[in-house]
PDB file of N, CA and C in Angstrom:
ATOM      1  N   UNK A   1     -11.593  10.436  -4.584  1.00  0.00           N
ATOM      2  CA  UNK A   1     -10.176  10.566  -4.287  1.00  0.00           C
ATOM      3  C   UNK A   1      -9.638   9.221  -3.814  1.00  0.00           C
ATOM      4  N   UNK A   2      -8.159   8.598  -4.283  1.00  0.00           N
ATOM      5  CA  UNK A   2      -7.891   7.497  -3.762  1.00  0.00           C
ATOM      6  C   UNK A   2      -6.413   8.012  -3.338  1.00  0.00           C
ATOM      7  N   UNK A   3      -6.028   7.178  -2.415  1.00  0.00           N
ATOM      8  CA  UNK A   3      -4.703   7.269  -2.099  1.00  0.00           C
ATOM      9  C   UNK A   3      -3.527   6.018  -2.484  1.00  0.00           C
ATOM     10  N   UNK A   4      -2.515   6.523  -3.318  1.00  0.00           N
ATOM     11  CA  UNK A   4      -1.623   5.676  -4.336  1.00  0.00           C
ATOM     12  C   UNK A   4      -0.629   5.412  -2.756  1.00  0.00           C
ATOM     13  N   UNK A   5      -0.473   4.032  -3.248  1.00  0.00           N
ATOM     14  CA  UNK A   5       0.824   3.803  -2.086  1.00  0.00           C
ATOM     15  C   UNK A   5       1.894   2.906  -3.580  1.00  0.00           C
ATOM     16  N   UNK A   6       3.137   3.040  -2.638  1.00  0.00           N
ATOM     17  CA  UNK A   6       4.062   2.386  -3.605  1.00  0.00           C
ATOM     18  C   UNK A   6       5.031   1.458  -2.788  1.00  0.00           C
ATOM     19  N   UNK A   7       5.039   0.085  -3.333  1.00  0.00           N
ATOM     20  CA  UNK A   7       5.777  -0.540  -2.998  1.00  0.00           C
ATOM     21  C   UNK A   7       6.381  -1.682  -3.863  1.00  0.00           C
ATOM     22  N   UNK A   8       8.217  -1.741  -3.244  1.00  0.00           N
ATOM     23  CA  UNK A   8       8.799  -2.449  -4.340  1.00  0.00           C
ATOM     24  C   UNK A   8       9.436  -3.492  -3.972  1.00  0.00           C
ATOM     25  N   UNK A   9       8.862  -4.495  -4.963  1.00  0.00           N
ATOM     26  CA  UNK A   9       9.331  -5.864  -4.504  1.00  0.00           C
ATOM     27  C   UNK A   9      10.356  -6.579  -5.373  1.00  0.00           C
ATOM     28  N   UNK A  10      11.067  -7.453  -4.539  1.00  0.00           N
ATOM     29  CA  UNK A  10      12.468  -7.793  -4.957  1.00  0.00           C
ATOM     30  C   UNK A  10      12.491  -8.987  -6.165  1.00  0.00           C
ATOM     31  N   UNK A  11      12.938  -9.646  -7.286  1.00  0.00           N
ATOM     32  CA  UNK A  11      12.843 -10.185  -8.149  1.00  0.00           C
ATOM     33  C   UNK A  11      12.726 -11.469  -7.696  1.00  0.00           C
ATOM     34  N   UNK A  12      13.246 -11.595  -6.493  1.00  0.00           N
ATOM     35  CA  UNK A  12      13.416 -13.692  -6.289  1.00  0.00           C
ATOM     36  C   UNK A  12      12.236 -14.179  -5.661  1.00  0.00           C
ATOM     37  N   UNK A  13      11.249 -12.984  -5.049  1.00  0.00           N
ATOM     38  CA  UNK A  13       9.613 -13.611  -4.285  1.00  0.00           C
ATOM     39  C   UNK A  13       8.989 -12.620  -5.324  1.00  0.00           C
ATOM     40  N   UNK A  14       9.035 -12.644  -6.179  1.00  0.00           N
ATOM     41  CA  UNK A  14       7.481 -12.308  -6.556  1.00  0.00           C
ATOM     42  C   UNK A  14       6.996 -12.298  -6.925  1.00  0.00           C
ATOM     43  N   UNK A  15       6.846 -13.903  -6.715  1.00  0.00           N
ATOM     44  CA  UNK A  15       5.085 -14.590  -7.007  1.00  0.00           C
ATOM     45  C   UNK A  15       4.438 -14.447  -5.618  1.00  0.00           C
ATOM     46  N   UNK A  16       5.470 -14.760  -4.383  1.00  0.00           N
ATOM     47  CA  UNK A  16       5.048 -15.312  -3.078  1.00  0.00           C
ATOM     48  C   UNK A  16       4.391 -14.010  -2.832  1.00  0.00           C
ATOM     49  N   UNK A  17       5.313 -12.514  -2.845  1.00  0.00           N
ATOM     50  CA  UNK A  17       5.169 -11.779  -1.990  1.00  0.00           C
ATOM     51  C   UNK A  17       3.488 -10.870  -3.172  1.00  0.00           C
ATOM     52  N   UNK A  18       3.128 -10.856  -4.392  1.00  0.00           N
ATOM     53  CA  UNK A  18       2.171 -10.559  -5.555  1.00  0.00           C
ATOM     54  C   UNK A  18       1.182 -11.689  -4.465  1.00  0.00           C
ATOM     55  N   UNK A  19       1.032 -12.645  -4.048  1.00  0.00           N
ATOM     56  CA  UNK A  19       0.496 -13.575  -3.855  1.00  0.00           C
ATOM     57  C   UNK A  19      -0.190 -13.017  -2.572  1.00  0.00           C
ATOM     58  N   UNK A  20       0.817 -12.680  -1.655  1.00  0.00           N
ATOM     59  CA  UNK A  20       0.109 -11.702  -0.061  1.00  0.00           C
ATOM     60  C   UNK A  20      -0.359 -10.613   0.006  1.00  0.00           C
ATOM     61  N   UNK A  21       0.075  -9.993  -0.782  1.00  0.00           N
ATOM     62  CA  UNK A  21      -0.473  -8.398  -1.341  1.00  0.00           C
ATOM     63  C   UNK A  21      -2.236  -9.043  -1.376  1.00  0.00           C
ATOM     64  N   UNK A  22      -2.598  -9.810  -2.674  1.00  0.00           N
ATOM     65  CA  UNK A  22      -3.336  -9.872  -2.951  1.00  0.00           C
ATOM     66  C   UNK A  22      -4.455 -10.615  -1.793  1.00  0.00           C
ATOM     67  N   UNK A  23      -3.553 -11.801  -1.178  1.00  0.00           N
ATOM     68  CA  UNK A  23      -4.485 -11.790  -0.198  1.00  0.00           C
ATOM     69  C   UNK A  23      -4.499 -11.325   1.144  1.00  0.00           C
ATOM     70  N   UNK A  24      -3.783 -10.427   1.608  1.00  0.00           N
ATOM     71  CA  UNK A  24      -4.193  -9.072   2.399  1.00  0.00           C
ATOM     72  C   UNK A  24      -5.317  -8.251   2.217  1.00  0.00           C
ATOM     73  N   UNK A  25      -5.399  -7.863   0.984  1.00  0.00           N
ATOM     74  CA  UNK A  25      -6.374  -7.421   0.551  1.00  0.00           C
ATOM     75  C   UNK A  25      -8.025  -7.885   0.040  1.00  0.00           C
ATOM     76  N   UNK A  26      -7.888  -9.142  -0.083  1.00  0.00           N
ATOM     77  CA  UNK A  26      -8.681 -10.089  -0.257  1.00  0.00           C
ATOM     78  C   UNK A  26      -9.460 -10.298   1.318  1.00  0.00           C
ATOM     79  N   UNK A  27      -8.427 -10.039   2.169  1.00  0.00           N
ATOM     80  CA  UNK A  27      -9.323 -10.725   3.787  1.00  0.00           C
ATOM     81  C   UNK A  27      -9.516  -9.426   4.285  1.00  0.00           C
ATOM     82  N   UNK A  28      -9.472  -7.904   3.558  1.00  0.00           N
ATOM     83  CA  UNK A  28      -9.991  -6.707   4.716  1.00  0.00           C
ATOM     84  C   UNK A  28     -11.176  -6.512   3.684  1.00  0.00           C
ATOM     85  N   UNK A  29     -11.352  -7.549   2.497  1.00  0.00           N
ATOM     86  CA  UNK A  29     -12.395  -6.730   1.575  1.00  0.00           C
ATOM     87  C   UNK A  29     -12.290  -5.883   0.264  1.00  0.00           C
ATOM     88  N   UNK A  30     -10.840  -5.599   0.564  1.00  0.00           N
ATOM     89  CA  UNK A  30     -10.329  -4.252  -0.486  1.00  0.00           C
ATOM     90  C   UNK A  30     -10.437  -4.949  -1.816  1.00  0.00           C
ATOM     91  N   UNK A  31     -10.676  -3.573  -2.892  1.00  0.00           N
ATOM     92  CA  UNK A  31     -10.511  -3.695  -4.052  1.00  0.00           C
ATOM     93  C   UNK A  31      -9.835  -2.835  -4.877  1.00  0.00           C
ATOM     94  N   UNK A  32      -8.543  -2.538  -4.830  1.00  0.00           N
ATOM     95  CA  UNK A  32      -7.856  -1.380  -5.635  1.00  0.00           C
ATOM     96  C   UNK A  32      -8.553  -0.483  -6.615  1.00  0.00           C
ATOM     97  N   UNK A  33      -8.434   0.493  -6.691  1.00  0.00           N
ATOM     98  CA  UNK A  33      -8.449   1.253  -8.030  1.00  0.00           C
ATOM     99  C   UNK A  33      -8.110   1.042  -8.924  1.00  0.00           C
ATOM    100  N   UNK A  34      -6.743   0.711  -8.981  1.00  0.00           N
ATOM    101  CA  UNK A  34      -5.901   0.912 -10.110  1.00  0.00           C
ATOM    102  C   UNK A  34      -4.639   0.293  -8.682  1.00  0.00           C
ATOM    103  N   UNK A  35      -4.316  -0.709 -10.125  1.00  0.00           N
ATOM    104  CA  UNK A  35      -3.125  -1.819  -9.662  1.00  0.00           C
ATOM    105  C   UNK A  35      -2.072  -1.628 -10.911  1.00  0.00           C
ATOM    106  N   UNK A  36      -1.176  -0.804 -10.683  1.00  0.00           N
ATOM    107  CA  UNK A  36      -0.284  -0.563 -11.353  1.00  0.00           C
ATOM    108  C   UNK A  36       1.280  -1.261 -11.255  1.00  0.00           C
ATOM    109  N   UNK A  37       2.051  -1.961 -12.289  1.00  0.00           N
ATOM    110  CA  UNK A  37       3.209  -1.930 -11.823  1.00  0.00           C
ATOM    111  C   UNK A  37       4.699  -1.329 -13.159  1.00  0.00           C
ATOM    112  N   UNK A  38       5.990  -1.619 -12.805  1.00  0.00           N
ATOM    113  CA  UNK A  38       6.748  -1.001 -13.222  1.00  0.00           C
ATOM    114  C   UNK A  38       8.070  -2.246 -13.232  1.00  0.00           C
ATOM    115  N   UNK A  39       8.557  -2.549 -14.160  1.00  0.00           N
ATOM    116  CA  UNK A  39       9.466  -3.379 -14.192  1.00  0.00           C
ATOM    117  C   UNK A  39      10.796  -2.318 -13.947  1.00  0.00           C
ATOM    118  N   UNK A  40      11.796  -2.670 -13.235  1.00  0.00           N
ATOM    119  CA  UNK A  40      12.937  -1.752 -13.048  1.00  0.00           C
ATOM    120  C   UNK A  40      14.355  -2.408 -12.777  1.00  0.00           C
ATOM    121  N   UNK A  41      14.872  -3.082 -13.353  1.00  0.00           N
ATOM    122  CA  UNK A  41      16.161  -4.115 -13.280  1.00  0.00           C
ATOM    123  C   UNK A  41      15.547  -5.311 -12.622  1.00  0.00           C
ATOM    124  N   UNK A  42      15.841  -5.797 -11.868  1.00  0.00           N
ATOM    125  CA  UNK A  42      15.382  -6.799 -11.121  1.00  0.00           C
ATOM    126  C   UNK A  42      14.426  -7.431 -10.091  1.00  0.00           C
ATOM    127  N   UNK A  43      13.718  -5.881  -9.915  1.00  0.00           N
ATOM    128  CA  UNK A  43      12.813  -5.439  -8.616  1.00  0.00           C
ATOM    129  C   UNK A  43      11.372  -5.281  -9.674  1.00  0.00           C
ATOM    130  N   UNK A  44      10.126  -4.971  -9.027  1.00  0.00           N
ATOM    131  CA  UNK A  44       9.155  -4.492  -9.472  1.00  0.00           C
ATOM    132  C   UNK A  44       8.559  -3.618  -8.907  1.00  0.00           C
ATOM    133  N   UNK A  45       8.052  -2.369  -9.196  1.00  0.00           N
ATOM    134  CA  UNK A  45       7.577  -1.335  -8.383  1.00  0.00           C
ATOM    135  C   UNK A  45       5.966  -1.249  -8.688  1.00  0.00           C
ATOM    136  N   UNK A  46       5.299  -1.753  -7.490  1.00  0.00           N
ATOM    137  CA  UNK A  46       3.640  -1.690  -7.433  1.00  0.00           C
ATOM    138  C   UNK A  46       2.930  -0.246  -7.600  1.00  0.00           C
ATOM    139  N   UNK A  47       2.014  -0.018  -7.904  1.00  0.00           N
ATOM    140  CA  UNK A  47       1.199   1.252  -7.102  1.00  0.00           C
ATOM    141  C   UNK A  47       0.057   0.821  -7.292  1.00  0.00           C
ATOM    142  N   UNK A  48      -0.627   0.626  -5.902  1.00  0.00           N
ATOM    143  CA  UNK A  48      -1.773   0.515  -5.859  1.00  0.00           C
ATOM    144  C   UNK A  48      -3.051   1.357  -5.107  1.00  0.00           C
ATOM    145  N   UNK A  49      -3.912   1.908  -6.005  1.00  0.00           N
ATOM    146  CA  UNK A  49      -4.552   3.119  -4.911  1.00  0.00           C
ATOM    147  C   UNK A  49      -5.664   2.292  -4.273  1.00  0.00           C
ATOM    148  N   UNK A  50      -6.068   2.964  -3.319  1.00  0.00           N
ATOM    149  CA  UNK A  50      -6.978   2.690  -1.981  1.00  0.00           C
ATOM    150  C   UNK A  50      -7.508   3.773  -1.412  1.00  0.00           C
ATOM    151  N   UNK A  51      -9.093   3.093  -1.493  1.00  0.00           N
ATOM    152  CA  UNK A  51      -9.582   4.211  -1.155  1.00  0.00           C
ATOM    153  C   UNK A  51      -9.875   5.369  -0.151  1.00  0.00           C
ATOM    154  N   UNK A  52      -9.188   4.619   0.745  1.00  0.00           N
ATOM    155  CA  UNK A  52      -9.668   5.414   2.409  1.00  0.00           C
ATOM    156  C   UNK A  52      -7.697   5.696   3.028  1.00  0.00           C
ATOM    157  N   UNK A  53      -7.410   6.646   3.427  1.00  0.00           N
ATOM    158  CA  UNK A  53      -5.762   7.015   4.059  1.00  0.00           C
ATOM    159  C   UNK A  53      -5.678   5.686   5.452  1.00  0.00           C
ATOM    160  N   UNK A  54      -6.651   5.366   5.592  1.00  0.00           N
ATOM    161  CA  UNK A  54      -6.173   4.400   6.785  1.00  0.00           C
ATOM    162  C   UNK A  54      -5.715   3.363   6.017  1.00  0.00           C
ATOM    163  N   UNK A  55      -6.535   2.772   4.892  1.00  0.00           N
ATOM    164  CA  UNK A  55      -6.186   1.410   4.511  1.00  0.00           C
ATOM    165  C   UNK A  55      -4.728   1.483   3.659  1.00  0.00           C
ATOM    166  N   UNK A  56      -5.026   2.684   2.801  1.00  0.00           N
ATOM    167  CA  UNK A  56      -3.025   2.948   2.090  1.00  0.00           C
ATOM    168  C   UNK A  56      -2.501   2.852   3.411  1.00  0.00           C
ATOM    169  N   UNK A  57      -2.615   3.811   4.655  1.00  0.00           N
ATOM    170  CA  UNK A  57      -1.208   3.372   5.659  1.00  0.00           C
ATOM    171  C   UNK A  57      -1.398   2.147   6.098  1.00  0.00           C
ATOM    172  N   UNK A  58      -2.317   1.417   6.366  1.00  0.00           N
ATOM    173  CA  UNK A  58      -2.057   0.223   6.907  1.00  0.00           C
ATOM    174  C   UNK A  58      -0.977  -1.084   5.791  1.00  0.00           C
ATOM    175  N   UNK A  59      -2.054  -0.656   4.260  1.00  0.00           N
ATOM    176  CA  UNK A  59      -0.843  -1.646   3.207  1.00  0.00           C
ATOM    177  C   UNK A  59       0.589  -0.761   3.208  1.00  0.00           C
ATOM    178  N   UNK A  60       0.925   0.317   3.203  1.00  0.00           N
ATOM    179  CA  UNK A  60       2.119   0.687   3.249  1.00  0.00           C
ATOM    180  C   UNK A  60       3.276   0.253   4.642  1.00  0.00           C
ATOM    181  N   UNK A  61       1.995  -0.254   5.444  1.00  0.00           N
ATOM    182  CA  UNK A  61       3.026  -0.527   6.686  1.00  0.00           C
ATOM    183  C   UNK A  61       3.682  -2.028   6.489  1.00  0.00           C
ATOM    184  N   UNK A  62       2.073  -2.819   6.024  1.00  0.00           N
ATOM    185  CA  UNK A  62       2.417  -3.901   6.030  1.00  0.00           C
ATOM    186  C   UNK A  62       3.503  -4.627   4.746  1.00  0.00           C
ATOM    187  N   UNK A  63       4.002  -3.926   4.075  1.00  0.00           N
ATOM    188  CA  UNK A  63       4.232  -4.394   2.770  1.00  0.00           C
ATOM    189  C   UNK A  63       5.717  -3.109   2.870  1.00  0.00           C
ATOM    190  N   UNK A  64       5.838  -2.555   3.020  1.00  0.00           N
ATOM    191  CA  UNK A  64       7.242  -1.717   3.311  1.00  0.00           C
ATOM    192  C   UNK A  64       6.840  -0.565   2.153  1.00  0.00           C
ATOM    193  N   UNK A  65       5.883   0.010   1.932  1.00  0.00           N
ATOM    194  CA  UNK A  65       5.617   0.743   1.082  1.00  0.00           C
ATOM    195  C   UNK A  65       5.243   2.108   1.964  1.00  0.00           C
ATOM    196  N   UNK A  66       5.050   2.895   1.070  1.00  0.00           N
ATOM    197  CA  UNK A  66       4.801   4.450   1.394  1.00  0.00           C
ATOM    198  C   UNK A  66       3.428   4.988   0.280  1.00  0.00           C
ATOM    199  N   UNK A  67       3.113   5.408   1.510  1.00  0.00           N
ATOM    200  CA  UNK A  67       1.697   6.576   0.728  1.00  0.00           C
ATOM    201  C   UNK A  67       2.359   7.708  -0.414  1.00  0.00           C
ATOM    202  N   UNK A  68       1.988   7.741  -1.416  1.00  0.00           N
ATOM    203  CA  UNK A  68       2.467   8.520  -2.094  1.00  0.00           C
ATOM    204  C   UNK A  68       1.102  10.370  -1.887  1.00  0.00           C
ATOM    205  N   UNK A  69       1.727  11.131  -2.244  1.00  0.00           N
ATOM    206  CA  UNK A  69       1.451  12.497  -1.919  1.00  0.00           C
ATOM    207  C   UNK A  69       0.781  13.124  -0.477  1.00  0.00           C
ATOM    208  N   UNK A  70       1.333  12.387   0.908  1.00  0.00           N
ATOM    209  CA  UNK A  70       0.960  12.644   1.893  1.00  0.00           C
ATOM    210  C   UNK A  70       2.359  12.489   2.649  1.00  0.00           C
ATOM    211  N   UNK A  71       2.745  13.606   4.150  1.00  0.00           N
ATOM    212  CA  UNK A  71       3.799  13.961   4.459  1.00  0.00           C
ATOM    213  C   UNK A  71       3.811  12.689   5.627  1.00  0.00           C
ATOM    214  N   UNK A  72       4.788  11.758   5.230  1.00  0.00           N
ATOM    215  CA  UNK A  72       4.888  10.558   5.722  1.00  0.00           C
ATOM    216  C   UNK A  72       5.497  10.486   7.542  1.00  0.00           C
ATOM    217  N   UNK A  73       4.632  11.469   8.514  1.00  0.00           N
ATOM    218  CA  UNK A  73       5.367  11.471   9.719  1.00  0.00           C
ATOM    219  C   UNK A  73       4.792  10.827  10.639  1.00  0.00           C
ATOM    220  N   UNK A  74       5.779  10.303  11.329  1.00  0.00           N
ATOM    221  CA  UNK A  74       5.498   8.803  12.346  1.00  0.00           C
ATOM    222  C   UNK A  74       4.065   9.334  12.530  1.00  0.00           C
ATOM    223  N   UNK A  75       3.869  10.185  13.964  1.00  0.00           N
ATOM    224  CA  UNK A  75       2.456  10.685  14.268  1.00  0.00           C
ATOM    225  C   UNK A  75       1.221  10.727  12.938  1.00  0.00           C
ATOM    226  N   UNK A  76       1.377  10.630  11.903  1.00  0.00           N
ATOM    227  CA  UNK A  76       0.302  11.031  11.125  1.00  0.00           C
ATOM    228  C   UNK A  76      -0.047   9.612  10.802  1.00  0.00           C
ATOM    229  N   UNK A  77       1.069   8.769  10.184  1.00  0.00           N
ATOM    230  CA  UNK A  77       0.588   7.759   9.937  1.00  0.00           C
ATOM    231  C   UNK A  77       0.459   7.079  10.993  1.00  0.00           C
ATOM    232  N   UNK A  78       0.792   6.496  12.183  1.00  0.00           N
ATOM    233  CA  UNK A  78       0.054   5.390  13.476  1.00  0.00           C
ATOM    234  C   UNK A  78      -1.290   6.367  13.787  1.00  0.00           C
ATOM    235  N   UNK A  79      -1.429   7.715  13.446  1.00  0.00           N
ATOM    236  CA  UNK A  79      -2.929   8.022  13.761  1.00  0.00           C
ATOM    237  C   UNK A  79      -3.922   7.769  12.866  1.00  0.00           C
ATOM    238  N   UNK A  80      -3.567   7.518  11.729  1.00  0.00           N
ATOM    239  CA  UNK A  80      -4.387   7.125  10.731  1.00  0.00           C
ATOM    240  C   UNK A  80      -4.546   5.688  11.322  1.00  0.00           C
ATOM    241  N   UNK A  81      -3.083   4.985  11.496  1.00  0.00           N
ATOM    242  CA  UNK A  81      -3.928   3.470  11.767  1.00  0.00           C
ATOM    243  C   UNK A  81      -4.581   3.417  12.672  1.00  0.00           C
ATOM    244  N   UNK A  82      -4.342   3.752  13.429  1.00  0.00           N
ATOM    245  CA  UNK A  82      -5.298   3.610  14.868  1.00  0.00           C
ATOM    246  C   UNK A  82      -6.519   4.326  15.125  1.00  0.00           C
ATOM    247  N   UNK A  83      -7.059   4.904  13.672  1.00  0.00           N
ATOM    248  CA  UNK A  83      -8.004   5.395  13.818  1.00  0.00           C
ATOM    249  C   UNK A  83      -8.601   6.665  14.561  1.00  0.00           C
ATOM    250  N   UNK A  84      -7.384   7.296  14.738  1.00  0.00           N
ATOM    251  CA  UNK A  84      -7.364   8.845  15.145  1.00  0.00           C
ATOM    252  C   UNK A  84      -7.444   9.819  14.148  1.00  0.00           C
ATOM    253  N   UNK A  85      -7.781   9.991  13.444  1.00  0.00           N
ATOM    254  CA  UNK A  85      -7.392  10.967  12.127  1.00  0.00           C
ATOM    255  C   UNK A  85      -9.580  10.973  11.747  1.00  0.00           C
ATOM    256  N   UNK A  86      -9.269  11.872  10.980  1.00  0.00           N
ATOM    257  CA  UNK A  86     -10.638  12.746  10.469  1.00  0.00           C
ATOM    258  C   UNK A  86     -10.268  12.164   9.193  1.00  0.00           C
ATOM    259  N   UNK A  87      -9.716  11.369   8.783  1.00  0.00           N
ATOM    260  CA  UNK A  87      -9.676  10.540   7.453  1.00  0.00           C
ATOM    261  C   UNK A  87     -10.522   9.200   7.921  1.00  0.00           C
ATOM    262  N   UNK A  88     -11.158   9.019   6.237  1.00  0.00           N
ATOM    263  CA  UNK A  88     -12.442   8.162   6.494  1.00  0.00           C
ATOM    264  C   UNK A  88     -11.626   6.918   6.246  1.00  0.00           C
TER     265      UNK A  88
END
């Protein structure tokens, strides 16, 4: 099971902001599943899955994105980051 997060980045950074994504992920170790994106007027819409609900909420926090198919409430996600949650 992986968890898809989605986030969309604006047309004038993104090389810079494709560039931090990648090395965010590069310095916790991560290796996506599946690195998906979506051209949409001027913006680009990512999805990238991950394998563990802490690490999607942590890139969804850091990157302005959202976990996709999980009920996005304050308490659920800072317990996932902080390592309160029964998610691995």
């Amino acid at each position: 099971m992986t968890f898809p997060v989605r986030v969309v980045l604006d047309g004038d950074d993104l090389t810079i902001r494709t560039a931090h994504i990648r090395e965010w992920l590069n310095n916790r170790g991560l290796d996506p599943g599946a690195f998906q994106y979506r051209l949409a007027g001027d913006r680009v819409e990512l999805r990238i899955d991950l394998i563990t609900l802490k690490d999607a909420a942590n890139f969804a926090e850091a990157f302005g994105g959202i976990v996709l198919g999980i009920r996005p409430t304050a308490a659920t996600v800072h317990a996932v980051i902080n390592g309160r949650s029964g998610a691995a």
